[in-house]
Every structure is written in C-alpha cells, then in structure tokens.
Protein backbone atom coordinates (compact mmCIF):
# COMPACT_ATOMS: atom_id res chain seq x y z
CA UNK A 1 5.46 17.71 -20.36
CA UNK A 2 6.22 15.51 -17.62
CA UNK A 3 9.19 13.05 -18.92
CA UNK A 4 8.64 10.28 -15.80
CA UNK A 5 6.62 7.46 -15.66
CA UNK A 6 6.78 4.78 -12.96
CA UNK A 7 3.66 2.92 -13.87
CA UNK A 8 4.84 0.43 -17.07
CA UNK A 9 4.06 -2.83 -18.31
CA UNK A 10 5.71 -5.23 -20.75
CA UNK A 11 5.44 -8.36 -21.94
CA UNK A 12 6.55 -9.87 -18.63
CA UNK A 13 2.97 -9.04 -17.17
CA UNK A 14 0.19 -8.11 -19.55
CA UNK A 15 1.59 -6.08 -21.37
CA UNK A 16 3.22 -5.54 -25.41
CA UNK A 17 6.43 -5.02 -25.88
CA UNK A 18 9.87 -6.13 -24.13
CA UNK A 19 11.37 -4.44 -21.58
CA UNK A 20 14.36 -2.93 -24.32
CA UNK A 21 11.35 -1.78 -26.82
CA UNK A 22 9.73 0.06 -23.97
CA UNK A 23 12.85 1.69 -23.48
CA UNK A 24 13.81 2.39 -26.93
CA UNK A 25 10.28 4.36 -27.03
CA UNK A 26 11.17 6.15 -23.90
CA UNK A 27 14.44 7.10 -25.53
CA UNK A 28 12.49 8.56 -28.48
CA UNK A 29 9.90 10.04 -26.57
CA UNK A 30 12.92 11.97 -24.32
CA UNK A 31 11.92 10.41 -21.37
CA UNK A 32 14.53 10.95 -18.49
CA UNK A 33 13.07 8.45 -15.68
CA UNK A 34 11.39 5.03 -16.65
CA UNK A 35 9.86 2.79 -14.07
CA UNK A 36 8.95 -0.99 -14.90
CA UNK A 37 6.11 -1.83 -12.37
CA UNK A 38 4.92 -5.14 -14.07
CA UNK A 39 2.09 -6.84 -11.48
CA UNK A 40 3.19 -9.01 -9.01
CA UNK A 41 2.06 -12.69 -8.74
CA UNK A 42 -1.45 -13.63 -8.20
CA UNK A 43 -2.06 -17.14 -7.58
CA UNK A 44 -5.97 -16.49 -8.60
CA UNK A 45 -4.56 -15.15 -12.15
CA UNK A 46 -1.36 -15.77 -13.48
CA UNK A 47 -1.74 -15.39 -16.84
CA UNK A 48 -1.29 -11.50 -15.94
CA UNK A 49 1.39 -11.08 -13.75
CA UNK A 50 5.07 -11.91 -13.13
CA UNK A 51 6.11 -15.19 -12.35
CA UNK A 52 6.25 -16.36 -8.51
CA UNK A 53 10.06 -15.50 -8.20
CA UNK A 54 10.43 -11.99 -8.83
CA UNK A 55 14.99 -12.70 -9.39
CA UNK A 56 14.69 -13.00 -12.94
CA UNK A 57 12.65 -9.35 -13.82
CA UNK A 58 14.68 -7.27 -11.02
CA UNK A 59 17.84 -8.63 -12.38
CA UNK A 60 17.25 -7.75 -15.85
CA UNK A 61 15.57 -4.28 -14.78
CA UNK A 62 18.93 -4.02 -12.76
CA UNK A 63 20.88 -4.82 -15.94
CA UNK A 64 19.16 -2.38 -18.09
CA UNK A 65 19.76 0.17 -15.53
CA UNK A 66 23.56 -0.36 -16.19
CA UNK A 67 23.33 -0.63 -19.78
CA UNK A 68 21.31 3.08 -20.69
CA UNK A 69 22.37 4.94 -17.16
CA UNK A 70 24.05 7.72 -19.84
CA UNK A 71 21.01 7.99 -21.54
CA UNK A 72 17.32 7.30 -19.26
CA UNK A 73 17.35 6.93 -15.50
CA UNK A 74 15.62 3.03 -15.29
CA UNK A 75 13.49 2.02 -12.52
CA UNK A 76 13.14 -1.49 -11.13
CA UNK A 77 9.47 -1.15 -9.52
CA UNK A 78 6.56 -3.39 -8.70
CA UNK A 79 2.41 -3.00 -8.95
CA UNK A 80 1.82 -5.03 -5.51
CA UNK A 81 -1.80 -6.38 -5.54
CA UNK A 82 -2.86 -5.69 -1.87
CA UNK A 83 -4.33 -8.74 -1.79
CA UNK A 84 -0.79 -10.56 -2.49
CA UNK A 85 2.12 -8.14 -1.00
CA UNK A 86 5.32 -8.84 -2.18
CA UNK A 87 7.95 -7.15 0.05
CA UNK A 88 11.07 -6.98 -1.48
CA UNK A 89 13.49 -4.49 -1.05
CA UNK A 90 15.10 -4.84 -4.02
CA UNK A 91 11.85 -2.72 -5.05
CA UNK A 92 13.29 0.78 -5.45
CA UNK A 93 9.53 1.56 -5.21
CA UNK A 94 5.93 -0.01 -5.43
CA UNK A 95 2.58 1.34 -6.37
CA UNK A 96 -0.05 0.15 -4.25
CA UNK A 97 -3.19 -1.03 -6.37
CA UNK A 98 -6.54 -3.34 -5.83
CA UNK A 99 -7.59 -4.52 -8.98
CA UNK A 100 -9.94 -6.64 -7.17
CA UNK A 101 -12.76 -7.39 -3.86
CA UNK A 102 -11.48 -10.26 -1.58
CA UNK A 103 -14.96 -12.24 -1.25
CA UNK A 104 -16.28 -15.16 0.37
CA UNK A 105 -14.48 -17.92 -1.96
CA UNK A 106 -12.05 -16.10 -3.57
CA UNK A 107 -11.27 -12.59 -5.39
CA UNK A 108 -13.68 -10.72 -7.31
CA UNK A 109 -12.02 -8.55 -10.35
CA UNK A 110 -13.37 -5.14 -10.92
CA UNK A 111 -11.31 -4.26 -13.88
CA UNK A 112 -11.83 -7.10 -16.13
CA UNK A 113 -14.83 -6.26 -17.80
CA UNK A 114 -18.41 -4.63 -17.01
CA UNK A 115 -20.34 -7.92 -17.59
CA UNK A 116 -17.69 -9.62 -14.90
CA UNK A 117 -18.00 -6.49 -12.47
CA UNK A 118 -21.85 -6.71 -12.54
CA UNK A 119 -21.97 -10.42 -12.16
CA UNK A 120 -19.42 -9.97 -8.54
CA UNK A 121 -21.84 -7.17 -7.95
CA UNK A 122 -25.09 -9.36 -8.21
CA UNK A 123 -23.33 -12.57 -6.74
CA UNK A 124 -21.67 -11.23 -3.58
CA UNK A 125 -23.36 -7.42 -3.08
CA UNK A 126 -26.97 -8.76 -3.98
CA UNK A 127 -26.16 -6.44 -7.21
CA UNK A 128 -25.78 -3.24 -4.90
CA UNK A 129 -22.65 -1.71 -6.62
CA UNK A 130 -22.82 1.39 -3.79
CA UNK A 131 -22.40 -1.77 -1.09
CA UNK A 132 -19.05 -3.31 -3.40
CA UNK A 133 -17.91 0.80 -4.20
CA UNK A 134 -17.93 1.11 -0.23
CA UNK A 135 -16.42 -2.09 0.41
CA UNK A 136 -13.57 -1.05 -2.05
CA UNK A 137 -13.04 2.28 -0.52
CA UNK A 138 -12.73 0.09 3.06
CA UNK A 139 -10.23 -2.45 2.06
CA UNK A 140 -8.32 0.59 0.22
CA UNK A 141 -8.24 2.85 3.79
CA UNK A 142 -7.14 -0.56 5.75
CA UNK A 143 -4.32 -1.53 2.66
CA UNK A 144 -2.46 1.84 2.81
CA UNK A 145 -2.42 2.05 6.61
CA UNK A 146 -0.83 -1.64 6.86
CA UNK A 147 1.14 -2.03 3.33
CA UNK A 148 2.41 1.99 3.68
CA UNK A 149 3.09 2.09 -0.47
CA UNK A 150 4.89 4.66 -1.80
CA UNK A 151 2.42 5.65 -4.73
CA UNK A 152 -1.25 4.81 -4.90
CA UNK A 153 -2.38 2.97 -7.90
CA UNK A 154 -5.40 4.33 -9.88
CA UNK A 155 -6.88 5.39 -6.10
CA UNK A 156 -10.84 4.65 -7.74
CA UNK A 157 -10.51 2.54 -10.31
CA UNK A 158 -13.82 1.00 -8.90
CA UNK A 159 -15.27 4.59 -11.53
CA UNK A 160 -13.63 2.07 -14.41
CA UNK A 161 -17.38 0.78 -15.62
CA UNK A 162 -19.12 2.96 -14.00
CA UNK A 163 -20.27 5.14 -17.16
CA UNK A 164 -23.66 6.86 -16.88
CA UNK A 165 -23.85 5.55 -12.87
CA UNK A 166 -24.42 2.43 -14.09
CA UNK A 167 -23.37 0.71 -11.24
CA UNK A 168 -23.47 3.20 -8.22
CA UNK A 169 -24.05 7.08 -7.82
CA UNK A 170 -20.58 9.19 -7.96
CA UNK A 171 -22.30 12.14 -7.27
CA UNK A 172 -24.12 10.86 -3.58
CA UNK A 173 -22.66 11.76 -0.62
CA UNK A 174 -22.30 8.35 0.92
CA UNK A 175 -19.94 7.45 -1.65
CA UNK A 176 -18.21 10.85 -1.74
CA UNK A 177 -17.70 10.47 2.01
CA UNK A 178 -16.19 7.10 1.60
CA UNK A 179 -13.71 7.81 -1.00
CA UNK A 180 -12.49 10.80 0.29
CA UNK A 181 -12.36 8.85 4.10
CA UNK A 182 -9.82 6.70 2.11
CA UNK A 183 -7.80 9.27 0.52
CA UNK A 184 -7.63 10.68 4.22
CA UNK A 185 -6.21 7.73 5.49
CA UNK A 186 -3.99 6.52 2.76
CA UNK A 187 -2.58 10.18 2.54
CA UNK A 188 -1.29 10.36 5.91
CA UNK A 189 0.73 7.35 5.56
CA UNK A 190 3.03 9.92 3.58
CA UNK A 191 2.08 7.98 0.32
CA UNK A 192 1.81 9.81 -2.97
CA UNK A 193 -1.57 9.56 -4.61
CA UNK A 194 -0.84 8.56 -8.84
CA UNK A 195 -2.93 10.59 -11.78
CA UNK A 196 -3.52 8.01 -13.77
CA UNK A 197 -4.28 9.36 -17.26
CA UNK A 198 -4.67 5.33 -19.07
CA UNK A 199 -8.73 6.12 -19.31
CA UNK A 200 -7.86 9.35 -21.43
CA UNK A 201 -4.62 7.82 -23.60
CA UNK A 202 -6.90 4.55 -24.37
CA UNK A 203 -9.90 6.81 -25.43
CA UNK A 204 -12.02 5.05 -23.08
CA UNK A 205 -13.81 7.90 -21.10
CA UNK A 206 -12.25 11.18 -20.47
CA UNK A 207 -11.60 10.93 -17.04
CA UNK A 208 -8.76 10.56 -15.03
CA UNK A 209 -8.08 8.62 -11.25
CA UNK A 210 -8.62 10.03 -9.50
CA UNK A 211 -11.52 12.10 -9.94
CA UNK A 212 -11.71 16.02 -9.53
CA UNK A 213 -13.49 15.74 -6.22
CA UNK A 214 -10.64 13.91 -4.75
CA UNK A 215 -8.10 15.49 -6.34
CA UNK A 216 -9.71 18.75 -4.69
CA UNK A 217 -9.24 17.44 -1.30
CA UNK A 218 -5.81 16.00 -1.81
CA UNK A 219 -4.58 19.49 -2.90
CA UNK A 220 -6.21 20.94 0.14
CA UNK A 221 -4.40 18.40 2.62
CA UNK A 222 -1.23 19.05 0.82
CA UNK A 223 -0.41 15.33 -0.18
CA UNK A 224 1.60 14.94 -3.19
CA UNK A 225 0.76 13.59 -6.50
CA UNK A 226 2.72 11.87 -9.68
CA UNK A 227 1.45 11.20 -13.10
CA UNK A 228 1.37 7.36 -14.29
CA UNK A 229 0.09 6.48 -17.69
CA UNK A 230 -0.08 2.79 -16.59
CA UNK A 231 0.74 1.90 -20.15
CA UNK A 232 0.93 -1.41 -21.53
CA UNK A 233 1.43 -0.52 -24.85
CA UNK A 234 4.67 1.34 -25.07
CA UNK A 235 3.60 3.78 -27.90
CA UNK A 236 1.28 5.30 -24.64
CA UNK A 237 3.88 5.64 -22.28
CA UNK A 238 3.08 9.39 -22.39
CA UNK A 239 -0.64 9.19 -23.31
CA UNK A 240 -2.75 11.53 -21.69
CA UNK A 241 -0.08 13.47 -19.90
CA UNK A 242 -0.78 16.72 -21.47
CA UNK A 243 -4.37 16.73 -21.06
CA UNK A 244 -3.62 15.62 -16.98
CA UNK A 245 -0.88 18.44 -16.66
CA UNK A 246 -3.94 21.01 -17.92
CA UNK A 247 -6.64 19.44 -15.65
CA UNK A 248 -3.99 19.06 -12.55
CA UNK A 249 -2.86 22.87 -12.95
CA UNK A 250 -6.92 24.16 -13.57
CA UNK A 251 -7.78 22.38 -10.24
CA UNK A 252 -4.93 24.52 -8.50
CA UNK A 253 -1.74 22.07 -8.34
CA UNK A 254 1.17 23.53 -8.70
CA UNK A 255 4.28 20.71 -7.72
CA UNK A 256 4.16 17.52 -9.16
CA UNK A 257 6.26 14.73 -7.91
CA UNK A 258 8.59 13.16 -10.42
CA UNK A 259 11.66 10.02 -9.70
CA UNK A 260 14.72 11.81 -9.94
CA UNK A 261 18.55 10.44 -9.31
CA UNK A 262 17.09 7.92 -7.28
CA UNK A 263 14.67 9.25 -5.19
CA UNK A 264 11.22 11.27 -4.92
CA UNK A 265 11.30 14.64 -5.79
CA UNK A 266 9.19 17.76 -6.04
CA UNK A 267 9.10 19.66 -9.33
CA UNK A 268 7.33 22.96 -9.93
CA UNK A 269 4.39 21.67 -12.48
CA UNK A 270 4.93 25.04 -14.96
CA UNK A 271 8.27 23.81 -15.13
CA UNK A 272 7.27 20.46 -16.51
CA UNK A 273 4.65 21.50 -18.75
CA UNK A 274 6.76 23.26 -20.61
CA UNK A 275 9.63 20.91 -20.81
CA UNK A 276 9.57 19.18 -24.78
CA UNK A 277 5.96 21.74 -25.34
C-alpha cells in the first residue's frame, strides 16, 4: 500500500486530532511521508480554515519536521481555496481545490451539504445543476492555468451530492466534455491530478475523484496522479487506499506519484501495493 499522504487535516482547520496525534497514527500505520495541508483562510468561513497568518502552523509543521525526521518524512503543505490563493513559499507544496462557486454576492459552497448545494443551485443557476456543474468545470480550467498548483484537489468534487443524478447527468456528453476540457487544461500546467479515496474511507458512496472516465483520459495523456485520503480524522489517514490502488491498476495505471526526500517522485504502483500487503 501506498505509505504517502499529502492531503491531512487537524484540528488547526476542520479537522480531529493535533498535528502530533496525526503523526503518532502515521507512525503506527508505517507511513514514511506525511503532508499537513490544513485549508487556507477564507474570509467567507473561518470557522474551517487556518487563521489569517499562516507563521504559526508552518512553524510548528517545520518543528515537527525536525523532531521525527529519523522516523516519518513531514510535510508542511497547504489546501489553497482558488478563490483565496495564498502564495507562500514556505509551502513545500499546495493542492489546488474549489470547495465552492464565486456568485453574484458572495461564494456558494458545494460541499457543505445537499440541501445547501440545491438551494445555490435554485438561487443563482435557476436550479439547473448541469449550468453550476459547467460553471465549476470553467472556473477549475481558468484556476489551474493562472494558480499552476502542484496537485489537484478532489478534481470533481461537484459528483459529491450528486447520487442517483440528482442534480445533473454524469453520464451526458455536455458534462463529460466539460470535465474532461478541464482536466486537459489543468494537466498541461504539469500539475498532478489527486485520487481522492475520502468518499470510499467515510462510507459515503463508493466512488472515488476523480471518476473512471477522467481517470481514463488522464492515463491516456500521460499526466501523473497521487493518492490523498483527505482525512480529517486521523484513524483514515489510509482509508480507501487499497480499494484506489485496485481500481487505479484495473483502469491501466501503472506509476503512481508519491513525496519522497523532498520532492515528487514516480513509483512503480506494483511496487507500492505490495509494500505493508
């Protein structure tokens, strides 16, 4: 099994657990790399993000790199919100994410909750969720091109609610045409898309982001992927990775890109399946 994840949340964001009981987890779990990638501030939502000033969480990320660098490789990374980049190069990496639809006054969130996502839908897309789906996929194609992340959050989490179509068609080829328009663009920026397994280890639906149709035409264009369990419960910090690693290699994948020694690398994805099977 894959032993890296980059996409982590404590208590300093939304979610359980300090920093040093993610990592003891880690530790038990074998992990070798662990990112922290709490969200950035959001001045329309603070209650889930990092403060303004990001010098208190990179310094203590930085300090906890010191303190277990015999024993787990730690990561000091960010989850930038598109709509609120924070460029710091302190970052030793972001993931790129939109957890939300800029809109006429203000942000609509498309995560929260289905009753929330269908009243954005009804209130700003006269409740077509194809319109807000396309809309997403737009602002996603325009956020890679000018933000250039190095990993690509949950690439359709707009699919989160979406259970039984109930919002727009997954399946029709307008919507097909512009997902896969933004993987085109986001994946020549040299970014690498995430497989984000947190629907599967939270037992919500058994899907992953992004979905098979996508992943299908990232393999064909040749752009890399990593495996995040975007877990904000530490106890998931692997969740889902096995069933991912199973899907990833049936759809043809063969490398998967891991954080190693301070950098991106390519692994062979055999290698890490079988690594603490």
């Amino acid at each position: 099994m894959v032993l890296c994840n980059l996409h982590t949340h404590t208590e300093r964001s939304d979610g359980i657990g300090s920093a040093e009981d993610v990592i003891r987890i880690a530790l038990e779990k074998g992990f070798r790399t662990l990112g922290f990638s709490d969200h950035v501030y959001t001045p329309w939502g603070t209650d889930y993000t990092l403060p303004e000033d990001p010098d208190g969480y990179i310094r203590e990320n930085l300090q906890f790199a010191e303190k277990y660098k015999d024993r787990i490789e730690i990561v000091c990374g960010i989850e930038n919100e598109f709509d609120c980049w924070q460029a710091d190069k302190r970052y030793q990496y972001n993931i790129g994410s939109r957890h939300c639809l800029p809109v006429s006054d203000g942000h609509m969130l498309i995560d929260e909750t289905p009753e929330i996502l269908e009243a954005g839908i009804a209130a700003y897309y006269d409740g077509r969720g194809a319109l807000a789906a396309k809309d997403y996929y737009m602002h996603l194609a325009e956020d890679a091109d000018r933000f250039r992340p190095q990993i690509i959050g949950h690439f359709d989490l707009i699919r989160k609610f979406n259970r039984s179509s109930r919002f727009f068609d997954e399946n029709s080829a307008s919507y097909r045409r512009a997902a896969l328009e933004a993987a085109e663009a986001a994946g020549s920026t040299g970014a690498v898309f995430e497989v984000n397994s947190s629907n599967i280890a939270r037992k919500r639906r058994h899907i992953l982001y992004p979905a098979d149709f996508i992943l299908r035409f990232i393999l064909e264009r040749g752009y890399p992927v990593i495996l995040g369990s975007d877990a904000h419960d530490p106890s998931l910090l692997d969740g889902g990775f096995r069933e991912a690693e199973t899907r990833l290699w049936g759809l043809g994948f063969r490398y998967i890109t891991v954080w190693e020694n301070g950098r991106f690398v390519q692994k062979e994805l055999a290698e890490q399946m079988t690594v603490n099977a």
